[in-house]
C-alpha atoms as a PDB file:
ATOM      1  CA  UNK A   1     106.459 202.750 121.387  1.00  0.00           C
ATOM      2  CA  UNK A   2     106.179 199.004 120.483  1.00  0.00           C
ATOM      3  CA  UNK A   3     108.950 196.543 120.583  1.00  0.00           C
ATOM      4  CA  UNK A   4     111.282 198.461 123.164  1.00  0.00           C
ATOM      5  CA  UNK A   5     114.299 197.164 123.687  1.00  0.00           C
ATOM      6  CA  UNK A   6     114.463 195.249 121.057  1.00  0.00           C
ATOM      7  CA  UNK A   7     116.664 195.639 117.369  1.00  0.00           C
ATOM      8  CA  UNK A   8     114.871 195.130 114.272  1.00  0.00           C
ATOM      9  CA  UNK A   9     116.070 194.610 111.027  1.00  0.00           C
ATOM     10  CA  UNK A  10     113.894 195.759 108.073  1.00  0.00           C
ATOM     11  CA  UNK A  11     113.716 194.010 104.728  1.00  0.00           C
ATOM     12  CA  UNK A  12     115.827 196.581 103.460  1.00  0.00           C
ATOM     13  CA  UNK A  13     118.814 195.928 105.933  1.00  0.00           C
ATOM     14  CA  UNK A  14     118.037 198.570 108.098  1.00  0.00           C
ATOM     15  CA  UNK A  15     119.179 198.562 112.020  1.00  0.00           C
ATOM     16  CA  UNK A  16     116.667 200.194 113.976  1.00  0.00           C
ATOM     17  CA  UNK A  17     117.123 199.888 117.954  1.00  0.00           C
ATOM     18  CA  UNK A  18     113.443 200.938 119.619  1.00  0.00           C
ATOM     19  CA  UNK A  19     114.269 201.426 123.145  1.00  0.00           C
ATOM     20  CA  UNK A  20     112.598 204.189 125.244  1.00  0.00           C
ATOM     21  CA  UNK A  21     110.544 204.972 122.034  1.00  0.00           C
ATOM     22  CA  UNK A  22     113.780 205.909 120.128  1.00  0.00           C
ATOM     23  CA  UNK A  23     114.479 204.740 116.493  1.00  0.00           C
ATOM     24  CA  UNK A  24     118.380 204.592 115.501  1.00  0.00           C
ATOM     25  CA  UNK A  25     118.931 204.746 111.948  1.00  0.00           C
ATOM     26  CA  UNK A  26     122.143 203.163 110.767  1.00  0.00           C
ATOM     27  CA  UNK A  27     122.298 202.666 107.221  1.00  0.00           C
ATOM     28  CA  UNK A  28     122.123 206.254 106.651  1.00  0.00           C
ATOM     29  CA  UNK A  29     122.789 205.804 102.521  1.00  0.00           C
ATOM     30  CA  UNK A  30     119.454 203.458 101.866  1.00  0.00           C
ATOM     31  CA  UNK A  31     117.701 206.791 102.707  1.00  0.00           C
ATOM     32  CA  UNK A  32     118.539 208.626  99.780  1.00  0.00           C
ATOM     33  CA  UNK A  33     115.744 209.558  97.275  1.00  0.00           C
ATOM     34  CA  UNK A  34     115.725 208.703  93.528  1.00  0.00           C
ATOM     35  CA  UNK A  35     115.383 209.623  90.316  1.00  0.00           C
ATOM     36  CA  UNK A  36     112.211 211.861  89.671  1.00  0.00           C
ATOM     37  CA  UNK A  37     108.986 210.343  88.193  1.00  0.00           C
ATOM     38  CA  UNK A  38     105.959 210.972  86.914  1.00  0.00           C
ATOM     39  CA  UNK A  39     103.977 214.612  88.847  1.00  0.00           C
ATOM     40  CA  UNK A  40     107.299 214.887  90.392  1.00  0.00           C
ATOM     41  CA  UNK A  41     107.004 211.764  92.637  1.00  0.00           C
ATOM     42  CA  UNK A  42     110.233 210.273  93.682  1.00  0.00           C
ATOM     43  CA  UNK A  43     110.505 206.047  94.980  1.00  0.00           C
ATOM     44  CA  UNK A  44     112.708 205.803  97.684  1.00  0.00           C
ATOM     45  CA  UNK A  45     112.626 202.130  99.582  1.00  0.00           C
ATOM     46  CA  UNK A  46     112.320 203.359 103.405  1.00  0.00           C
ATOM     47  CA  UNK A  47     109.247 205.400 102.791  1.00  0.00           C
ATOM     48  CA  UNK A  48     105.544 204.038 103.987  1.00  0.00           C
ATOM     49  CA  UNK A  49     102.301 204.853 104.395  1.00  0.00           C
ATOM     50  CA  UNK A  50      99.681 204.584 106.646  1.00  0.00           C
ATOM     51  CA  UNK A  51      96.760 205.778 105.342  1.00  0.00           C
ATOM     52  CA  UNK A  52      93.907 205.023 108.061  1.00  0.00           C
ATOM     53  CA  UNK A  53      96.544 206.025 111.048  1.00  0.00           C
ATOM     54  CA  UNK A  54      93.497 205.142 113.776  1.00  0.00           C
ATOM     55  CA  UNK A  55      95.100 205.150 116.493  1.00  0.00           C
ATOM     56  CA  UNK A  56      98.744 204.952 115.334  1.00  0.00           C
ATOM     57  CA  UNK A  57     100.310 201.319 116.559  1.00  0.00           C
ATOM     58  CA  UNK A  58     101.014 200.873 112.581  1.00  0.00           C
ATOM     59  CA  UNK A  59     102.700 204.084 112.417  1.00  0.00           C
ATOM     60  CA  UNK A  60     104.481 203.069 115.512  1.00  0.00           C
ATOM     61  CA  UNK A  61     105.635 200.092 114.406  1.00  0.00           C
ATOM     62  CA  UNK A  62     106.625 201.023 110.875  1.00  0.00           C
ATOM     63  CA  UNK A  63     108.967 203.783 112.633  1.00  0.00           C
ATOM     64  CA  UNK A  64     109.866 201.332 114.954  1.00  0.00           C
ATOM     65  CA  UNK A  65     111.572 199.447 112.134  1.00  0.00           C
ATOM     66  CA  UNK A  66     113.304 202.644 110.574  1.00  0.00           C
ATOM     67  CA  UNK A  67     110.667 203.455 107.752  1.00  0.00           C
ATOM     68  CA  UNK A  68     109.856 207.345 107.499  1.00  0.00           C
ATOM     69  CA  UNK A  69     105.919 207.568 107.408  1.00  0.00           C
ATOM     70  CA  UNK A  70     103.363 209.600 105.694  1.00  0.00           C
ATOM     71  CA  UNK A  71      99.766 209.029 108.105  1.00  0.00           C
ATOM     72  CA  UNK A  72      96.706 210.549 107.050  1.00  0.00           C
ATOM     73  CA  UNK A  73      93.976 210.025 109.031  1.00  0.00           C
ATOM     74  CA  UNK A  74      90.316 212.084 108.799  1.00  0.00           C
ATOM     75  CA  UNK A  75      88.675 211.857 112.281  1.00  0.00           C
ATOM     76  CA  UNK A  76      89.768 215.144 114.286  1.00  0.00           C
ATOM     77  CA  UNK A  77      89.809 212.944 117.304  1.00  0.00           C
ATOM     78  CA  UNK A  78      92.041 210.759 116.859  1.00  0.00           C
ATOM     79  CA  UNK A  79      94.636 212.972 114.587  1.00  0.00           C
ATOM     80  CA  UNK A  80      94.732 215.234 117.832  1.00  0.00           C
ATOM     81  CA  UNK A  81      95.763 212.036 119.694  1.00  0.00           C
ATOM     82  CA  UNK A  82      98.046 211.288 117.810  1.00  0.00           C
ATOM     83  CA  UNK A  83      99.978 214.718 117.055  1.00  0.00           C
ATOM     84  CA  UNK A  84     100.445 214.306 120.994  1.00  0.00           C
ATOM     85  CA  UNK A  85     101.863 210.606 120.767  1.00  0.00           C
ATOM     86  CA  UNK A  86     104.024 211.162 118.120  1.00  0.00           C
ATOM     87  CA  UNK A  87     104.796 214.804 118.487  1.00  0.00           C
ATOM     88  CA  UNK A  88     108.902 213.641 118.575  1.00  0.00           C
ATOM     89  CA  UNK A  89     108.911 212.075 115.809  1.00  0.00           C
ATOM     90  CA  UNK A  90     106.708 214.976 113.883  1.00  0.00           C
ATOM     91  CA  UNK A  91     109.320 217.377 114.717  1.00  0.00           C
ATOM     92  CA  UNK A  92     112.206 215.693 113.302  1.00  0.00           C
ATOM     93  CA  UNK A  93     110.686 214.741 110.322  1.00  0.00           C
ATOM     94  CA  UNK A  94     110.049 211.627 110.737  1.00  0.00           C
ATOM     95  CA  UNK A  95     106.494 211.218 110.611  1.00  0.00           C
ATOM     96  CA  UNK A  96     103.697 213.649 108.570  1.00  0.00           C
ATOM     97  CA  UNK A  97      99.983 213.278 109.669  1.00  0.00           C
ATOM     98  CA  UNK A  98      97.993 214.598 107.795  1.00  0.00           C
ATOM     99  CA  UNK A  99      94.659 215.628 108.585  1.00  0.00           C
ATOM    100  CA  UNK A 100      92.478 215.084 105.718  1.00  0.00           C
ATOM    101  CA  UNK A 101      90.000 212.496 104.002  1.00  0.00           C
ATOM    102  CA  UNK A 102      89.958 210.888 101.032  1.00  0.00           C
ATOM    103  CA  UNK A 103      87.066 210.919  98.916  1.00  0.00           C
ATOM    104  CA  UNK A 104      84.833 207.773  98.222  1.00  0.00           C
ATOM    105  CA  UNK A 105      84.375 206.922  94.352  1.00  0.00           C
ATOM    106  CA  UNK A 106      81.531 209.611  92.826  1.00  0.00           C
ATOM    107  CA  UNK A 107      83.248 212.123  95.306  1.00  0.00           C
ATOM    108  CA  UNK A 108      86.342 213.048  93.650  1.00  0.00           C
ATOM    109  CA  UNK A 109      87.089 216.746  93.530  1.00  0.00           C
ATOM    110  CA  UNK A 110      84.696 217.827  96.522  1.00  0.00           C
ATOM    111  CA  UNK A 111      87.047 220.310  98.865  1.00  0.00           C
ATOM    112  CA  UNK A 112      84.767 218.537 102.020  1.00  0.00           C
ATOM    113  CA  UNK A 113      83.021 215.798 103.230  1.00  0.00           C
ATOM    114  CA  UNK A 114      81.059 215.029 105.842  1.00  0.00           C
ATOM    115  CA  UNK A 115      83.213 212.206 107.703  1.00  0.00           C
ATOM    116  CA  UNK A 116      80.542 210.374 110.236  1.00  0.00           C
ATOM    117  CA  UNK A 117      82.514 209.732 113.577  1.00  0.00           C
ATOM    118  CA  UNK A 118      80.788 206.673 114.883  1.00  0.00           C
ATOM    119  CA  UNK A 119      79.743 206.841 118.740  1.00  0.00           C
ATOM    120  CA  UNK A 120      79.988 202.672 119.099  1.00  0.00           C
ATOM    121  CA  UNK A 121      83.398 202.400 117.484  1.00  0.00           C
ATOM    122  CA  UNK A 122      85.645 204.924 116.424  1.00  0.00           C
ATOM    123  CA  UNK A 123      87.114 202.194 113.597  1.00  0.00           C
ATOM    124  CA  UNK A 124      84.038 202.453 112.022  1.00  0.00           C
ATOM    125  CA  UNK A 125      84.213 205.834 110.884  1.00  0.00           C
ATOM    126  CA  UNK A 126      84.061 206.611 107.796  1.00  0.00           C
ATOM    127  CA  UNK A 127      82.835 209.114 104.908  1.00  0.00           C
ATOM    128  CA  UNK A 128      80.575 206.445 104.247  1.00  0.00           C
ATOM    129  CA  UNK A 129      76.995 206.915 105.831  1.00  0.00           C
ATOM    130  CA  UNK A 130      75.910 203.378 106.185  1.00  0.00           C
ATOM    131  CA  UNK A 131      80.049 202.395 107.342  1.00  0.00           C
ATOM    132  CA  UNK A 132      79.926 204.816 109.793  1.00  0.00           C
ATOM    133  CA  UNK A 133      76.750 204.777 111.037  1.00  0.00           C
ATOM    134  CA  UNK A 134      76.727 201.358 111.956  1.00  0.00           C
ATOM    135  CA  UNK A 135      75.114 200.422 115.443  1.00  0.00           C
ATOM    136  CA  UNK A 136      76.131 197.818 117.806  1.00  0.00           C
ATOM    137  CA  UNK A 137      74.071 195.253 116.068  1.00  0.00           C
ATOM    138  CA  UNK A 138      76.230 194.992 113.068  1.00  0.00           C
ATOM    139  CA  UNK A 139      78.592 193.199 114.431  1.00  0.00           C
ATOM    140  CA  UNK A 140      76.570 190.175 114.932  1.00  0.00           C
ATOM    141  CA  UNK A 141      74.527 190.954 112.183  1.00  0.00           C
ATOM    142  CA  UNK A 142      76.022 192.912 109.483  1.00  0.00           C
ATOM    143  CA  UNK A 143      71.948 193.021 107.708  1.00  0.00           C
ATOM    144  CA  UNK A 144      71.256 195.376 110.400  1.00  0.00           C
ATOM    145  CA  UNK A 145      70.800 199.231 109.497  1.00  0.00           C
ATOM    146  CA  UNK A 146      73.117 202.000 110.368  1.00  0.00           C
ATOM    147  CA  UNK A 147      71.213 204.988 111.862  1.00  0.00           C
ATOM    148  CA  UNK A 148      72.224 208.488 112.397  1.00  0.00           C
ATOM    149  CA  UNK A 149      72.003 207.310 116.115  1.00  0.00           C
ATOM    150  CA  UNK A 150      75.249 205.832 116.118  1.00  0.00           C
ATOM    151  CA  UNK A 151      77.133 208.845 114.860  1.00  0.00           C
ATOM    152  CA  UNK A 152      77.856 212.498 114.219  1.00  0.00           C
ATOM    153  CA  UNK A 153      78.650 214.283 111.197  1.00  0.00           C
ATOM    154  CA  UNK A 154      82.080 216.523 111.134  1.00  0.00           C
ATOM    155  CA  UNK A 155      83.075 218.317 107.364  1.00  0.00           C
ATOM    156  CA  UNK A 156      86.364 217.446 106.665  1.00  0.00           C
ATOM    157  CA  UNK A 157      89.034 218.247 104.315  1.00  0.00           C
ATOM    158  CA  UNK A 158      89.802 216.093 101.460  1.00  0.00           C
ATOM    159  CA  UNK A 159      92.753 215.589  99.630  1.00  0.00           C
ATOM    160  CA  UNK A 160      93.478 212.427  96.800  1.00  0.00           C
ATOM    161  CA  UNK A 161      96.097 209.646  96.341  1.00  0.00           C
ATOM    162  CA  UNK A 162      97.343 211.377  93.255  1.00  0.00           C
ATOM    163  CA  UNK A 163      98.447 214.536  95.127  1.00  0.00           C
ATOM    164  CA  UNK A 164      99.742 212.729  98.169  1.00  0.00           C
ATOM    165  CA  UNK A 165     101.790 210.661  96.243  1.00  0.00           C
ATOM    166  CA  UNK A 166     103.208 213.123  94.246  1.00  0.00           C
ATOM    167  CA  UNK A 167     103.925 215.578  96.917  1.00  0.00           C
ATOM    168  CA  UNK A 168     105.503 212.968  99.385  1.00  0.00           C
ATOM    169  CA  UNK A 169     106.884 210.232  96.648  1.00  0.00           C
ATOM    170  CA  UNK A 170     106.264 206.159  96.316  1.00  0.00           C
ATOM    171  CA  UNK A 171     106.767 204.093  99.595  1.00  0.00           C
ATOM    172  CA  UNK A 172     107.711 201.028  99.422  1.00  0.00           C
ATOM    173  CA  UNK A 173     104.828 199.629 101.747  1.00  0.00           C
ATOM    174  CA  UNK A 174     101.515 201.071 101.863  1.00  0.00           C
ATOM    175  CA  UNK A 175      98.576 200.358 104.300  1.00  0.00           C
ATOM    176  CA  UNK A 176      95.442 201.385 103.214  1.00  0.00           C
ATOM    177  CA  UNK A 177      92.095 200.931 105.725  1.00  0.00           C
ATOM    178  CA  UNK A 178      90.246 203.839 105.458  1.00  0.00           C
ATOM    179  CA  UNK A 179      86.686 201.801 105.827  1.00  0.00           C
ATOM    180  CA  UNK A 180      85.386 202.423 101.741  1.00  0.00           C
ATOM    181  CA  UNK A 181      88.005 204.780 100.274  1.00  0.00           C
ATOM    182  CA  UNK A 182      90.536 202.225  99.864  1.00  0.00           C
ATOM    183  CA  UNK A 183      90.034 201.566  96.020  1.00  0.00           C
ATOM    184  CA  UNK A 184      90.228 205.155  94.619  1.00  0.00           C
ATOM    185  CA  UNK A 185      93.539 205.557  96.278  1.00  0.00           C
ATOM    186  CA  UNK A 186      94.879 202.428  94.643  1.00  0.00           C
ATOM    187  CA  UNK A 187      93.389 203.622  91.125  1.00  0.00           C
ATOM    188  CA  UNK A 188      96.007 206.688  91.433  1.00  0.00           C
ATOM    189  CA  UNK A 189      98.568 204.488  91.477  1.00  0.00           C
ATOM    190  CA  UNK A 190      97.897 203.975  87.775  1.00  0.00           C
ATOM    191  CA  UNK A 191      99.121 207.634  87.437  1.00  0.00           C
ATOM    192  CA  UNK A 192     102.930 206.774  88.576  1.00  0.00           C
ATOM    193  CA  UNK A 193     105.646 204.984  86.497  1.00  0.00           C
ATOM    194  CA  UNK A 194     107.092 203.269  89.621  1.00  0.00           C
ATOM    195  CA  UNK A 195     104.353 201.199  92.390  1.00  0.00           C
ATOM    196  CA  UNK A 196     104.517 200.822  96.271  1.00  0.00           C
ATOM    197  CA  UNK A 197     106.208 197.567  95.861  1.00  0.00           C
ATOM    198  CA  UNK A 198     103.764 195.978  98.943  1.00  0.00           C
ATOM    199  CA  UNK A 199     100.295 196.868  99.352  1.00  0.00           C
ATOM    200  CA  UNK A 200      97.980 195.846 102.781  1.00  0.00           C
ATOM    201  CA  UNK A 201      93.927 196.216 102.468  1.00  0.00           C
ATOM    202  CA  UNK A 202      91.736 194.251 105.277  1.00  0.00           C
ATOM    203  CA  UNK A 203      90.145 191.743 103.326  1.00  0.00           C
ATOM    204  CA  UNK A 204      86.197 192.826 102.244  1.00  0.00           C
ATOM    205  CA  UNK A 205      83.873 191.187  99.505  1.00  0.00           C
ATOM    206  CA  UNK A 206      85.172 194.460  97.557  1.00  0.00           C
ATOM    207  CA  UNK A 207      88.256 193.466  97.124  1.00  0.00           C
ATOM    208  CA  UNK A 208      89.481 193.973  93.561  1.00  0.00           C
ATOM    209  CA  UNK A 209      91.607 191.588  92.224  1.00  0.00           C
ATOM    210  CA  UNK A 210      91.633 191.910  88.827  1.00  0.00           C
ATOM    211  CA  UNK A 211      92.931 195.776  89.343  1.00  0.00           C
ATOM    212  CA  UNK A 212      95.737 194.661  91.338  1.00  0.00           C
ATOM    213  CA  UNK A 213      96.460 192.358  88.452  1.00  0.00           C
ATOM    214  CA  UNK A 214      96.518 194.764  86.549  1.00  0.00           C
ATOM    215  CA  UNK A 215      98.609 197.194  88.362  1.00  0.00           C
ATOM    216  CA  UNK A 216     101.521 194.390  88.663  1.00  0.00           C
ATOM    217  CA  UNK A 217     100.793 192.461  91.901  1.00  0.00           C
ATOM    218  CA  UNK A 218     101.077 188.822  91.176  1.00  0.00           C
ATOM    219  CA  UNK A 219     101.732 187.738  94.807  1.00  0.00           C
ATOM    220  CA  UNK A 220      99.851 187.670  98.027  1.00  0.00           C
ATOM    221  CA  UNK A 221      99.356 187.058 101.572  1.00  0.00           C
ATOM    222  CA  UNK A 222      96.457 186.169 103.638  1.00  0.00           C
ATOM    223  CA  UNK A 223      97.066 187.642 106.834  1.00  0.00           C
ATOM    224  CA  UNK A 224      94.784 186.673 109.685  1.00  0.00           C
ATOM    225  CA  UNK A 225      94.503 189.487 112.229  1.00  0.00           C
ATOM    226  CA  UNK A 226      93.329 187.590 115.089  1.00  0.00           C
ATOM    227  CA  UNK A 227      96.826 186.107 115.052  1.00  0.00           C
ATOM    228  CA  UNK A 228      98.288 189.663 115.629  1.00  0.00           C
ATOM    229  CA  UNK A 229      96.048 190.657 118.823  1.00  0.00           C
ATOM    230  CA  UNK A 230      98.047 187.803 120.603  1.00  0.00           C
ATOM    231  CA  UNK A 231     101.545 187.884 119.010  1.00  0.00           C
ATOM    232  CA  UNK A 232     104.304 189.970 120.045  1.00  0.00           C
ATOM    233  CA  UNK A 233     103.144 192.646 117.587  1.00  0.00           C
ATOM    234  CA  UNK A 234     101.054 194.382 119.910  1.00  0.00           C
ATOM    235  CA  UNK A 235      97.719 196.012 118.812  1.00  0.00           C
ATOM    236  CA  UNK A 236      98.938 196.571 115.556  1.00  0.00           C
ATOM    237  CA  UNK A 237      98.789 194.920 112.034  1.00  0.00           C
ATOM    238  CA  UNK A 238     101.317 193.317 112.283  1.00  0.00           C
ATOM    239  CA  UNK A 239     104.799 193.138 110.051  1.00  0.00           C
ATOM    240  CA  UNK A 240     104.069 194.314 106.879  1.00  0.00           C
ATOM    241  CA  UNK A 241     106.506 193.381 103.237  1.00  0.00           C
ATOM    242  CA  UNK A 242     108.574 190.623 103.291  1.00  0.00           C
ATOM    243  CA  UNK A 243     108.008 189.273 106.949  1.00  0.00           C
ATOM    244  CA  UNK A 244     104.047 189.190 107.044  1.00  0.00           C
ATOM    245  CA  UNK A 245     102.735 186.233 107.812  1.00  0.00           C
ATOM    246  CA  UNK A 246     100.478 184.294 106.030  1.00  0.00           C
ATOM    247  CA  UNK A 247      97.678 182.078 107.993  1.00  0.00           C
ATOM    248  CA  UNK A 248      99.008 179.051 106.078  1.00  0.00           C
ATOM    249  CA  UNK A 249     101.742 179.889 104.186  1.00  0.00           C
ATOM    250  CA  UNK A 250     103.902 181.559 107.042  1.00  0.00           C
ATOM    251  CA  UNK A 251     106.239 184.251 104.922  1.00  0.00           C
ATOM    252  CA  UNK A 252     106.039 182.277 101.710  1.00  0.00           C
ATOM    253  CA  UNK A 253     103.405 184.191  99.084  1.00  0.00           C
ATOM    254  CA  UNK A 254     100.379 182.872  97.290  1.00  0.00           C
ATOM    255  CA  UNK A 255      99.499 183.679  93.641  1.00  0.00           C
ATOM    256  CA  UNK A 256      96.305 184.804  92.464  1.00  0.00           C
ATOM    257  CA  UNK A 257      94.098 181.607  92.606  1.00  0.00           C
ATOM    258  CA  UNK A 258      95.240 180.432  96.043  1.00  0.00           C
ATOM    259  CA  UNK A 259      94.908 184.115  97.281  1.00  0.00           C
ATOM    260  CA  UNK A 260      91.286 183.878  95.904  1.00  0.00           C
ATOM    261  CA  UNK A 261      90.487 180.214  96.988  1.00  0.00           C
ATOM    262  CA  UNK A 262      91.800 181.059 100.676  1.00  0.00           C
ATOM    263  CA  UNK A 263      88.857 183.526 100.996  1.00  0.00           C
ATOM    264  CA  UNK A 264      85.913 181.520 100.498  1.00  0.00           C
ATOM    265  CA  UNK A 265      84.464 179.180 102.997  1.00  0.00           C
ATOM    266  CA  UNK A 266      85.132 176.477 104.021  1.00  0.00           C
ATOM    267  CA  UNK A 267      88.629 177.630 105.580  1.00  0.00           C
ATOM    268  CA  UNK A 268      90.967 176.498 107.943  1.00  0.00           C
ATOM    269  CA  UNK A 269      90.520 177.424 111.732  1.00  0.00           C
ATOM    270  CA  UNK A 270      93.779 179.042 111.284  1.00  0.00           C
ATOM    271  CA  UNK A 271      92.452 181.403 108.477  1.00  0.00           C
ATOM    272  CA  UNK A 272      89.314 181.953 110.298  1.00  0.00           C
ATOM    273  CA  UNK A 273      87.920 185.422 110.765  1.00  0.00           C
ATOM    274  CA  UNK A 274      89.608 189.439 110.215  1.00  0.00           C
ATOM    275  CA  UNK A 275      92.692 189.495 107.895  1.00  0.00           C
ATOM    276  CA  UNK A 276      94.285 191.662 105.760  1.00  0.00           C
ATOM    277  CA  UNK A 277      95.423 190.780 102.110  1.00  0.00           C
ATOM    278  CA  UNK A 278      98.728 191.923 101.607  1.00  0.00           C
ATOM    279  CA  UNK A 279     100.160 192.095  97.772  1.00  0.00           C
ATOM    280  CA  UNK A 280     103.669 192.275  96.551  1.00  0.00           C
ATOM    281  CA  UNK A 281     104.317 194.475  93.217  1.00  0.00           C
ATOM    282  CA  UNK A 282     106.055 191.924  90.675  1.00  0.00           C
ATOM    283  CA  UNK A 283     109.172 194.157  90.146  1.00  0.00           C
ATOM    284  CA  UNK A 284     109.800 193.932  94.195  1.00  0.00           C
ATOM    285  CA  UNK A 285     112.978 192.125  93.997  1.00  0.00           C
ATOM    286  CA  UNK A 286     114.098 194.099  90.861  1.00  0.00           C
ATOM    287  CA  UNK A 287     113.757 197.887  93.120  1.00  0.00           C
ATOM    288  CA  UNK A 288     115.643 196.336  95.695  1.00  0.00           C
ATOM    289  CA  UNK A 289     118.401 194.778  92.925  1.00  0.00           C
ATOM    290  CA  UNK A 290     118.495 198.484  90.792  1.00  0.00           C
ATOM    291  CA  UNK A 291     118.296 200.284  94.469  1.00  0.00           C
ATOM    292  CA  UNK A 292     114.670 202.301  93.485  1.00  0.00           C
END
């Protein structure tokens, strides 16, 4: 596991002590659920997602830091992997993968999918044809088609947002990279009276602002992943809430203008390249005050 030997502290005050790939919990209390909302959803504030597991470093470092985590990721591959890697932590409850898709937009309701498992890079793959049939071209020149060369179709399972969340209740971060499937995920959180308080999408010319706007989250950061790769974070995303780390702006937050003006060229060398955009739900500080 990531960051052996070494005691983290959460935003929410929780102690965990990763060493030898174990996770102490000491704050036993914060783990409580709440009150019941909306489809039977419940908030509790050491609950996140990872939704686009890959390879699992994010789920290892959220449980790293004490969080319980719900993982779904759709390539059989790499959920086989990581049943094996985290198959501890899946037996005492403290992880659930789930094997199963989530439909793109226009393919709500469909029991399968084909999910195309692309042969160049397995981060690629995706439900979407032309994501996950991308050659190794694209990334030098993203004009370049996608051909059924670079892949292999597998149906898959699919399950929605609204039904996740509902069976498994509201984390208080979730991480969504599931390469085109992002946005109808964040569109059931609409459905819920309570929101994850921190959301984390990889940046994209997709990305839609004013829905986040409108879903409550007023403040963001612009988190360059290049920084990551070379940081003590290891291969993962990074630390997500409170203690990401902006490319400018370190852990202070942007608001919706700066968040938008950071994106577009020219930008810093600092700022340069992958990030993720990481939003903070505008009744954050009021969960953590009311304990929801």
């Amino acid at each position: 596991m990531l960051l052996q030997k070494t005691t983290i502290i959460n935003f929410l005050g929780v102690a965990a002590v990763a060493a030898s790939g174990t996770v102490t919990e000491l704050s036993a209390g914060s783990l409580r659920d709440n009150q019941k909302i909306h489809r039977g959803a419940s908030a509790t504030r050491t609950l996140a997602y990872d939704v686009g597991f890959f390879n699992g470093d994010d789920t290892a470092l959220l449980l790293s830091q004490g969080y319980r985590v719900i993982a779904l990721e759709a390539n059989p591959i790499l959920w086989a992997k990581g049943q094996k890697r985290f198959s501890s932590e899946i037996q005492h409850h403290r992880l659930v993968l789930l094997h199963a898709g989530l439909p793109t937009l226009g393919n709500e309701g469909r029991p399968t999918l084909n999910f195309y498992v692309n042969t160049v890079n397995e981060e690629w793959s995706s439900f979407v044809w032309g994501v996950g049939c991308r050659g190794p071209a694209w990334a030098k020149d993203h004009n370049r088609a996608s051909s059924s060369d670079f892949c292999r179709a597998v149906p898959i399972n699919t399950t929605s947002c609204t039904t996740v969340l509902g069976k498994y209740g509201i984390p208080l971060i979730m991480k969504l990279d599931v390469e085109g499937a992002e946005w109808g995920c964040v569109s059931a959180i609409k459905q819920f009276k309570y929101r994850p308080s921190y959301v984390v999408i990889e940046n994209n010319p997709f990305y839609d602002f004013e829905l986040m706007s409108e879903l409550g989250y007023d403040s963001f950061k612009y988190v360059n992943q290049g920084f990551t790769k070379i940081s003590d974070w290891g291969v993962s995303s990074g630390p997500m809430g409170e203690y990401g780390i902006d490319c400018q702006m370190k852990w202070r937050w942007r608001n919706l203008t700066s968040i938008k003006e950071i994106r577009n060229p020219p930008r810093s060398p600092e700022c340069l390249g992958w990030a993720d955009i990481h939003a903070r739900h505008n009744s954050a500080t009021l969960r953590f005050a009311s304990g929801i």
